[in-house]
C-alpha atoms as a PDB file:
ATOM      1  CA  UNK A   1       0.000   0.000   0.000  1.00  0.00           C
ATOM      2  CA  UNK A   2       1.410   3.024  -0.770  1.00  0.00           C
ATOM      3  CA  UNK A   3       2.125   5.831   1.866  1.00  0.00           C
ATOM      4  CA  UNK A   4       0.285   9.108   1.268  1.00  0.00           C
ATOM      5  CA  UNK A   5       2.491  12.289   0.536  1.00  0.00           C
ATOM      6  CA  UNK A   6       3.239  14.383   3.891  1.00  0.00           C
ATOM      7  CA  UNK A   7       1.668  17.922   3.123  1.00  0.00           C
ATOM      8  CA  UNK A   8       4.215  20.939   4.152  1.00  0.00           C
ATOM      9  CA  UNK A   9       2.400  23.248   6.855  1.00  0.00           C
ATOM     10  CA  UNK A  10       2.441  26.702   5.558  1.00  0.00           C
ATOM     11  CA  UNK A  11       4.746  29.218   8.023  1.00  0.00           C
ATOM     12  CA  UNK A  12       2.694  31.060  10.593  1.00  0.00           C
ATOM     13  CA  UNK A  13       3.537  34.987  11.350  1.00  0.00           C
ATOM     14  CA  UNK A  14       1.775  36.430  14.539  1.00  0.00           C
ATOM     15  CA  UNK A  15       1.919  40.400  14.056  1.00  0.00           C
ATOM     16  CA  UNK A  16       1.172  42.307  16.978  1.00  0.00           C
ATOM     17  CA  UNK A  17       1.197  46.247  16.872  1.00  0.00           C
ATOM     18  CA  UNK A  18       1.053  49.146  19.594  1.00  0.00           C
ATOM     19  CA  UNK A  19       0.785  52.963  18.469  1.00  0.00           C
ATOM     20  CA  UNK A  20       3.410  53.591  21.392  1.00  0.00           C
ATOM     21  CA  UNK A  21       6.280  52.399  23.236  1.00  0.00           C
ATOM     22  CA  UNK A  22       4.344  52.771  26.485  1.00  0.00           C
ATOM     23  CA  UNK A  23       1.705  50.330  25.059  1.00  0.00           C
ATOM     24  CA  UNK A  24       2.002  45.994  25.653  1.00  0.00           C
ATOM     25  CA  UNK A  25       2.066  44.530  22.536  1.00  0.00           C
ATOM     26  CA  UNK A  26       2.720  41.025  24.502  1.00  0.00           C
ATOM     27  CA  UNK A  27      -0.744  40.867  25.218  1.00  0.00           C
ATOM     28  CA  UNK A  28      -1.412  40.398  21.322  1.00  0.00           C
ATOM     29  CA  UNK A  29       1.313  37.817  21.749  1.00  0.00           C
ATOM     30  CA  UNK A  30       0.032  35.510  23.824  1.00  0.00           C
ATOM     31  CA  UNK A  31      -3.252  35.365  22.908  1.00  0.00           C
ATOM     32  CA  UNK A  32      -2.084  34.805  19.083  1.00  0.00           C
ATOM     33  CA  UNK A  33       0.699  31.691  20.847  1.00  0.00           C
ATOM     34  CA  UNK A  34      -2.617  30.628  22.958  1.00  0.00           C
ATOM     35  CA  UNK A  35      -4.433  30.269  19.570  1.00  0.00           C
ATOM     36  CA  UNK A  36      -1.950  28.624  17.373  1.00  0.00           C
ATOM     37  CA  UNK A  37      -1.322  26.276  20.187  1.00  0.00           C
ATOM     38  CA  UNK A  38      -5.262  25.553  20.412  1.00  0.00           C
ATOM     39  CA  UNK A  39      -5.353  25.107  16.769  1.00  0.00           C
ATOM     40  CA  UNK A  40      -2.190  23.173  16.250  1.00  0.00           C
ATOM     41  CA  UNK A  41      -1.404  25.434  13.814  1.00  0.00           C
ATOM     42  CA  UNK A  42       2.610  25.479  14.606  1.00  0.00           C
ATOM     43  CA  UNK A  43       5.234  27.324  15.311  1.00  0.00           C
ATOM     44  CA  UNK A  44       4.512  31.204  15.002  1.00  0.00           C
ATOM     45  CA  UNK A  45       7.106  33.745  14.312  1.00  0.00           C
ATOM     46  CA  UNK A  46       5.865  36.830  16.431  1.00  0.00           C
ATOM     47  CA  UNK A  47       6.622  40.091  14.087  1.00  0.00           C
ATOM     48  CA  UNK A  48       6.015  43.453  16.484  1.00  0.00           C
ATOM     49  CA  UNK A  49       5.763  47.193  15.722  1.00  0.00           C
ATOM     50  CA  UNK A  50       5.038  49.903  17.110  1.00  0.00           C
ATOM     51  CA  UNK A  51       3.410  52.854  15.153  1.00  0.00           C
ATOM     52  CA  UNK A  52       0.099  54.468  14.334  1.00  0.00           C
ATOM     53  CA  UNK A  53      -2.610  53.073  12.838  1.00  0.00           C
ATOM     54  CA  UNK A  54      -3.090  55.352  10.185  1.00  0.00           C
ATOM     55  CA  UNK A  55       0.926  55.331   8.937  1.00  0.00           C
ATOM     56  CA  UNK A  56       2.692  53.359   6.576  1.00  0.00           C
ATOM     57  CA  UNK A  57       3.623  49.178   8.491  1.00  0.00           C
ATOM     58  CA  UNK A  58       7.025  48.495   7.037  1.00  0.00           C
ATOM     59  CA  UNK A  59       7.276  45.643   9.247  1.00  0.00           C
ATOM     60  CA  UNK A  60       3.689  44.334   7.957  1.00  0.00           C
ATOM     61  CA  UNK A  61       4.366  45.158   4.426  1.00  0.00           C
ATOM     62  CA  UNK A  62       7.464  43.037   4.978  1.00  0.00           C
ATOM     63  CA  UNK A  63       5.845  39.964   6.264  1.00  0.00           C
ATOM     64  CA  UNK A  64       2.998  40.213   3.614  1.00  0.00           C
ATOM     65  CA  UNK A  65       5.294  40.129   1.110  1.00  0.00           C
ATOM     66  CA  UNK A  66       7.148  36.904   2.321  1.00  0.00           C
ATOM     67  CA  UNK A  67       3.985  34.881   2.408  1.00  0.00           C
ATOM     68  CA  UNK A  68       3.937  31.925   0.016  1.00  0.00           C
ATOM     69  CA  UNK A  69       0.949  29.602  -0.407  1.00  0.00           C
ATOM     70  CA  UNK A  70      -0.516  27.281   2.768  1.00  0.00           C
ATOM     71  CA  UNK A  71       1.254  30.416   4.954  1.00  0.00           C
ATOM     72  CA  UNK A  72      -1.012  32.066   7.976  1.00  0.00           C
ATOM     73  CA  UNK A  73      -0.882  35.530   8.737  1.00  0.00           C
ATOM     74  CA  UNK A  74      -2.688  35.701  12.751  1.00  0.00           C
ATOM     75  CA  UNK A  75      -3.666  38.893  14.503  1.00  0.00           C
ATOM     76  CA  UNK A  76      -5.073  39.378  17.542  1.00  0.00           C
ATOM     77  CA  UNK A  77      -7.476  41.979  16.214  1.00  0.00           C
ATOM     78  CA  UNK A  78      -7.878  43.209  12.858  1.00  0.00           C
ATOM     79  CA  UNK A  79      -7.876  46.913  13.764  1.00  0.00           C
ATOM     80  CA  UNK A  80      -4.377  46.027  14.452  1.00  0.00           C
ATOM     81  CA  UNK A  81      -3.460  46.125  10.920  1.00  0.00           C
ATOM     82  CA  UNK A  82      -4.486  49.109   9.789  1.00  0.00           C
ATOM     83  CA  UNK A  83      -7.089  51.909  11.107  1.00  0.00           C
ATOM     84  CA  UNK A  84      -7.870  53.438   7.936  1.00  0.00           C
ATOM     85  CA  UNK A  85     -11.042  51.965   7.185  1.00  0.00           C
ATOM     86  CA  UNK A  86     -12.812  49.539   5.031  1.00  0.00           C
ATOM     87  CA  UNK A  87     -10.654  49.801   1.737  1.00  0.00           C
ATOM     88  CA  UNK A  88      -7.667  49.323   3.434  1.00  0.00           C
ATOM     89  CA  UNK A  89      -8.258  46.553   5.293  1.00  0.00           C
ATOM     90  CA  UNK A  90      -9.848  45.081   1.999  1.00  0.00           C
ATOM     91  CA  UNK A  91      -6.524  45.802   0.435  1.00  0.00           C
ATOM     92  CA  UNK A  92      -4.599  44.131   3.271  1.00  0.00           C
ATOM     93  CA  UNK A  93      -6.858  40.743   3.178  1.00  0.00           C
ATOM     94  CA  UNK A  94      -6.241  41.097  -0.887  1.00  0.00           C
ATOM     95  CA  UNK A  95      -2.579  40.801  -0.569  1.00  0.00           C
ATOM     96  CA  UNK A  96      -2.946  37.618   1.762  1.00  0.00           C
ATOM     97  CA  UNK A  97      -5.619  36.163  -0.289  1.00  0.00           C
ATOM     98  CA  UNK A  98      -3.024  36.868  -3.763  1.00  0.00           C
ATOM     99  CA  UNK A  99      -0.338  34.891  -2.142  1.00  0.00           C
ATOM    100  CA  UNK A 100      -2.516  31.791  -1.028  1.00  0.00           C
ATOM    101  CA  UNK A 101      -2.144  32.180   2.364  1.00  0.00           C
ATOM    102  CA  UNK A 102      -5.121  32.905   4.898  1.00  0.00           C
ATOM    103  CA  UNK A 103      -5.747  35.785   7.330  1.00  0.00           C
ATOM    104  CA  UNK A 104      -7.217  34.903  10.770  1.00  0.00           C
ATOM    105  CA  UNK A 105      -8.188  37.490  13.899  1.00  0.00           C
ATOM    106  CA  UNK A 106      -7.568  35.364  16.767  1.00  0.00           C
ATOM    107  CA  UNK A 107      -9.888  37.320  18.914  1.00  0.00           C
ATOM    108  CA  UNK A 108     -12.697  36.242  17.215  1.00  0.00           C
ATOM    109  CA  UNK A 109     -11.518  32.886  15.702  1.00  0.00           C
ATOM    110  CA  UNK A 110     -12.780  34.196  12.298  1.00  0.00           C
ATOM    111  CA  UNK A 111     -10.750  33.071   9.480  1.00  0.00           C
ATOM    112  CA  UNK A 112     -10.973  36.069   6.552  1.00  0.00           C
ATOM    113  CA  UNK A 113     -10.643  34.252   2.833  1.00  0.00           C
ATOM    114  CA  UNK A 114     -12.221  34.972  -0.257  1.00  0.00           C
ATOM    115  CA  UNK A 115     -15.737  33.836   1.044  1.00  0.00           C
ATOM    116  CA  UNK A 116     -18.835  35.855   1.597  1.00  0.00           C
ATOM    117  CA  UNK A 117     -18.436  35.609   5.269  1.00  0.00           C
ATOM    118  CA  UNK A 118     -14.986  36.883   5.244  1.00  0.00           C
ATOM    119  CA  UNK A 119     -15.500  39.575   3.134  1.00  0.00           C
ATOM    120  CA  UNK A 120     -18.466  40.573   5.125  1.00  0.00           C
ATOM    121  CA  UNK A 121     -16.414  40.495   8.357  1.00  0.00           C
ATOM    122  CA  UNK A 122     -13.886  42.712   6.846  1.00  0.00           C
ATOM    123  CA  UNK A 123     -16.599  45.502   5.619  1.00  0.00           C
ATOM    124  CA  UNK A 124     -18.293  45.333   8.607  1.00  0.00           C
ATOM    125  CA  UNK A 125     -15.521  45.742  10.562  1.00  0.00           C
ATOM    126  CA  UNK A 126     -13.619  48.477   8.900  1.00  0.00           C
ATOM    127  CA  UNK A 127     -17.461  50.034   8.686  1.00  0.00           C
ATOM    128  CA  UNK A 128     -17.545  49.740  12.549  1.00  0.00           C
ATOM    129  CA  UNK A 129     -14.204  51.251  13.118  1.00  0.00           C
ATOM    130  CA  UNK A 130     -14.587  54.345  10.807  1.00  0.00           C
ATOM    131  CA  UNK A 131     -17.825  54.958  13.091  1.00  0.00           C
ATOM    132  CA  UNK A 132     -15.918  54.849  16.023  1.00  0.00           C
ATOM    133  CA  UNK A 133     -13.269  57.548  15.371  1.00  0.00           C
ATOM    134  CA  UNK A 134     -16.567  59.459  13.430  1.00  0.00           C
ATOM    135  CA  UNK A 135     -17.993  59.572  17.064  1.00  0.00           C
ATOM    136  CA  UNK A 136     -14.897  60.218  18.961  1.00  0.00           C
ATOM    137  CA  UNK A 137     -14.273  63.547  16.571  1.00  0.00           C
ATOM    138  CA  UNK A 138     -17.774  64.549  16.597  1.00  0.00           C
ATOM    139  CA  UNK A 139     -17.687  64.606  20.653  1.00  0.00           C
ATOM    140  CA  UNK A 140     -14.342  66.107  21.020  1.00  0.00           C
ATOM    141  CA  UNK A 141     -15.733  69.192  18.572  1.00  0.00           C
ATOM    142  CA  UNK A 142     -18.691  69.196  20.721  1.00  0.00           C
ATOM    143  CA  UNK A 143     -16.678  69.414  23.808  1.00  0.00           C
ATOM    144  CA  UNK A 144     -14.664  72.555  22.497  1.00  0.00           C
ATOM    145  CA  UNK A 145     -17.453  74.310  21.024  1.00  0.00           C
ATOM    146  CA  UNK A 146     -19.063  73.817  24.379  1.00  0.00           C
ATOM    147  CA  UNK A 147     -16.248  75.150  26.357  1.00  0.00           C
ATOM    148  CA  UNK A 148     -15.752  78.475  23.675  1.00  0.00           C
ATOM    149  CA  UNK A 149     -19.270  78.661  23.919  1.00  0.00           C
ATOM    150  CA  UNK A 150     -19.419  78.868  28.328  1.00  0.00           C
ATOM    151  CA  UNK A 151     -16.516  81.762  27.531  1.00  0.00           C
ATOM    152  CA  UNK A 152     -13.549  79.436  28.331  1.00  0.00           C
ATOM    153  CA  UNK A 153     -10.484  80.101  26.723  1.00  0.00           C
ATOM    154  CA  UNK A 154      -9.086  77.273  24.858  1.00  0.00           C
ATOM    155  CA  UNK A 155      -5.342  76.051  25.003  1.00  0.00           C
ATOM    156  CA  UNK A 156      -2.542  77.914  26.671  1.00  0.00           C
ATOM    157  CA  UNK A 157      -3.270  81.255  28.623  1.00  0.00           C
ATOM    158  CA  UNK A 158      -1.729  84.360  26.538  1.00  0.00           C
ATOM    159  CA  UNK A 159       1.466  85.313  28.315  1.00  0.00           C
ATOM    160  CA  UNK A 160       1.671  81.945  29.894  1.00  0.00           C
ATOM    161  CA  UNK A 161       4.967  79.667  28.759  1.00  0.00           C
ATOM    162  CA  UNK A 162       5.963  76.099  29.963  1.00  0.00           C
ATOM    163  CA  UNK A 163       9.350  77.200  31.250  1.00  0.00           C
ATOM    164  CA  UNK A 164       7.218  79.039  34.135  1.00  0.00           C
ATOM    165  CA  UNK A 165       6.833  75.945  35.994  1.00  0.00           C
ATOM    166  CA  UNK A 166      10.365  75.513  35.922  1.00  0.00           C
ATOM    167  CA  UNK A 167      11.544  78.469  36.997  1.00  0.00           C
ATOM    168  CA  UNK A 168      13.568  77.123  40.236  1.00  0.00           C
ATOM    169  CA  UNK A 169      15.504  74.623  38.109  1.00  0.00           C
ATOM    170  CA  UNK A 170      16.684  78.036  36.216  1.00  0.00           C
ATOM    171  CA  UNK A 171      17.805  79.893  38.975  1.00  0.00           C
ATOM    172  CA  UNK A 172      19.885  76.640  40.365  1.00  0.00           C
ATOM    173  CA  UNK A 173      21.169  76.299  36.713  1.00  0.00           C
ATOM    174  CA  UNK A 174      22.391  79.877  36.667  1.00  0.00           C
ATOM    175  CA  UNK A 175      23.262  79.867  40.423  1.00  0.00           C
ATOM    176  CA  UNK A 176      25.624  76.390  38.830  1.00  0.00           C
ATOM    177  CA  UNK A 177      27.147  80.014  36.346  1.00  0.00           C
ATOM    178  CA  UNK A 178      25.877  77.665  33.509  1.00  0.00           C
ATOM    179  CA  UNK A 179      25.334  79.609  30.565  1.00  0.00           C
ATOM    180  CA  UNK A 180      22.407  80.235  28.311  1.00  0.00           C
ATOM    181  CA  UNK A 181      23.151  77.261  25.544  1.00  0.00           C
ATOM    182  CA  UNK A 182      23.360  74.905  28.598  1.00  0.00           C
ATOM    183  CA  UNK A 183      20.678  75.703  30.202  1.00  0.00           C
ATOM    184  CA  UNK A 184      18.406  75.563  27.172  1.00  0.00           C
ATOM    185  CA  UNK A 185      19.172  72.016  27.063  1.00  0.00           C
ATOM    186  CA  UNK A 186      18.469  70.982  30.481  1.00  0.00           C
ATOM    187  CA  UNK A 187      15.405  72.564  30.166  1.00  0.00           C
ATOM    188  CA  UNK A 188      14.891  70.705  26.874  1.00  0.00           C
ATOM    189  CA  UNK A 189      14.033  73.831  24.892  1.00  0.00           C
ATOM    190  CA  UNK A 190      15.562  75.599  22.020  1.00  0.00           C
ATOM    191  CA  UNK A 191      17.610  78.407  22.961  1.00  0.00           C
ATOM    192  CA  UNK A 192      15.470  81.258  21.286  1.00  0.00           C
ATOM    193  CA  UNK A 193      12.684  79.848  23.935  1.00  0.00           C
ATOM    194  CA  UNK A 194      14.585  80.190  26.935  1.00  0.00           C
ATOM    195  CA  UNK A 195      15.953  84.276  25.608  1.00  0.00           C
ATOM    196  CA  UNK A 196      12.439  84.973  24.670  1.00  0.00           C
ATOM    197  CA  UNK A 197      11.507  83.825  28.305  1.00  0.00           C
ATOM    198  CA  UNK A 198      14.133  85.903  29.709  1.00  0.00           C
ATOM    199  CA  UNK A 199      13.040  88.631  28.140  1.00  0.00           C
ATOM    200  CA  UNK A 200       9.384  88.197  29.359  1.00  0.00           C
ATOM    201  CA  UNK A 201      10.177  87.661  32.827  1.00  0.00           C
ATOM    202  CA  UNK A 202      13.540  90.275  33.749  1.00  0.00           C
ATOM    203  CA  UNK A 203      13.402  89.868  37.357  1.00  0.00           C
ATOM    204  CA  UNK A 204      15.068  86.548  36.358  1.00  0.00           C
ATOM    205  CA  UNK A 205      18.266  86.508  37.541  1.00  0.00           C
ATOM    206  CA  UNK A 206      20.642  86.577  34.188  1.00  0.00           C
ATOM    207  CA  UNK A 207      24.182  85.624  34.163  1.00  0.00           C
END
């Protein structure tokens, strides 16, 4: 009897983005190992980067590019790939589709392909994001308008400058006989900032 052919498993890339370096992107991690694992679908070669949403991915245009036929692409959630709405995620899940590997959100289990149902994941999706940041822009105009409207000033007061909070630091820095490039630095503002503020404030002691 002959034996039947072994069939190669595809590779399996696990990207996981954050918009900052402050942000976890292990979280994605583990729940795209936990799903892999519970899926036997193999080994998974975690790609991370951090960067907006709405910029250019070099690391996931990278990846996307390397995938061959039978390969996975997993994400933990599909806003993860890209926040600029439905046509780009459609282009993303083209890309995967073109080089015969499969997308899957391991948040929701769903597998995106060129079926009905994964199409109609993606538009809904990308539909339900574009809403979101719709809202979130309508109710931070609101909030504004609001606050003109009550006769409160917006942004910084007239007059005002960051360097006022730090005016003790300055006098130690010139009490140090630290000179004006210097202490522009330590206060981590151009030079021109720290003459203007001089200039604003000449009870400052000056050396």
């Amino acid at each position: 009897m002959a034996k039947k052919k072994a069939v190669k498993t595809g590779k399996v890339f696990g990207y996981c983005r954050v918009s900052t370096d402050g942000q976890d992107a292990e979280r994605q991690a583990t729940e795209i190992l936990d799903y892999s694992k519970a899926n036997k679908l193999g080994d998974v070669v975690i790609v991370r980067e951090t960067v907006s949403g709405a910029k250019e991915k070099p690391e996931l245009d990278r990846v996307i590019s390397e995938l061959q036929a039978g390969d996975t692409l997993a994400v933990w959630e599909l806003s993860r790939l890209t926040r600029g709405g439905v046509s780009k995620l459609f282009g993303i899940a083209g890309r995967v589709r073109e080089a015969g590997a499969k997308l899957i959100e391991t948040k929701s289990g769903t597998v995106i392909d060129d079926s009905v149902t994964g199409e109609a994941y993606v538009f809904a999706l990308g539909l339900a994001s574009r809403i979101e940041r719709e809202m979130i822009s309508a109710r931070t105009k609101s909030a504004l308008k609001a606050r003109k409207d009550a006769g409160v000033k917006l942004g910084r007061p007239k007059g005002k400058s960051k360097l006022d909070e730090r005016r003790e630091d300055i006098k130690k820095y010139q009490g140090l006989g630290l000179n004006k490039t210097a202490i522009a630095k330590l206060l981590e503002c151009s030079r021109p900032a720290y003459d203007n503020w001089l200039k604003n404030n000449p009870q400052a002691v000056k050396v």
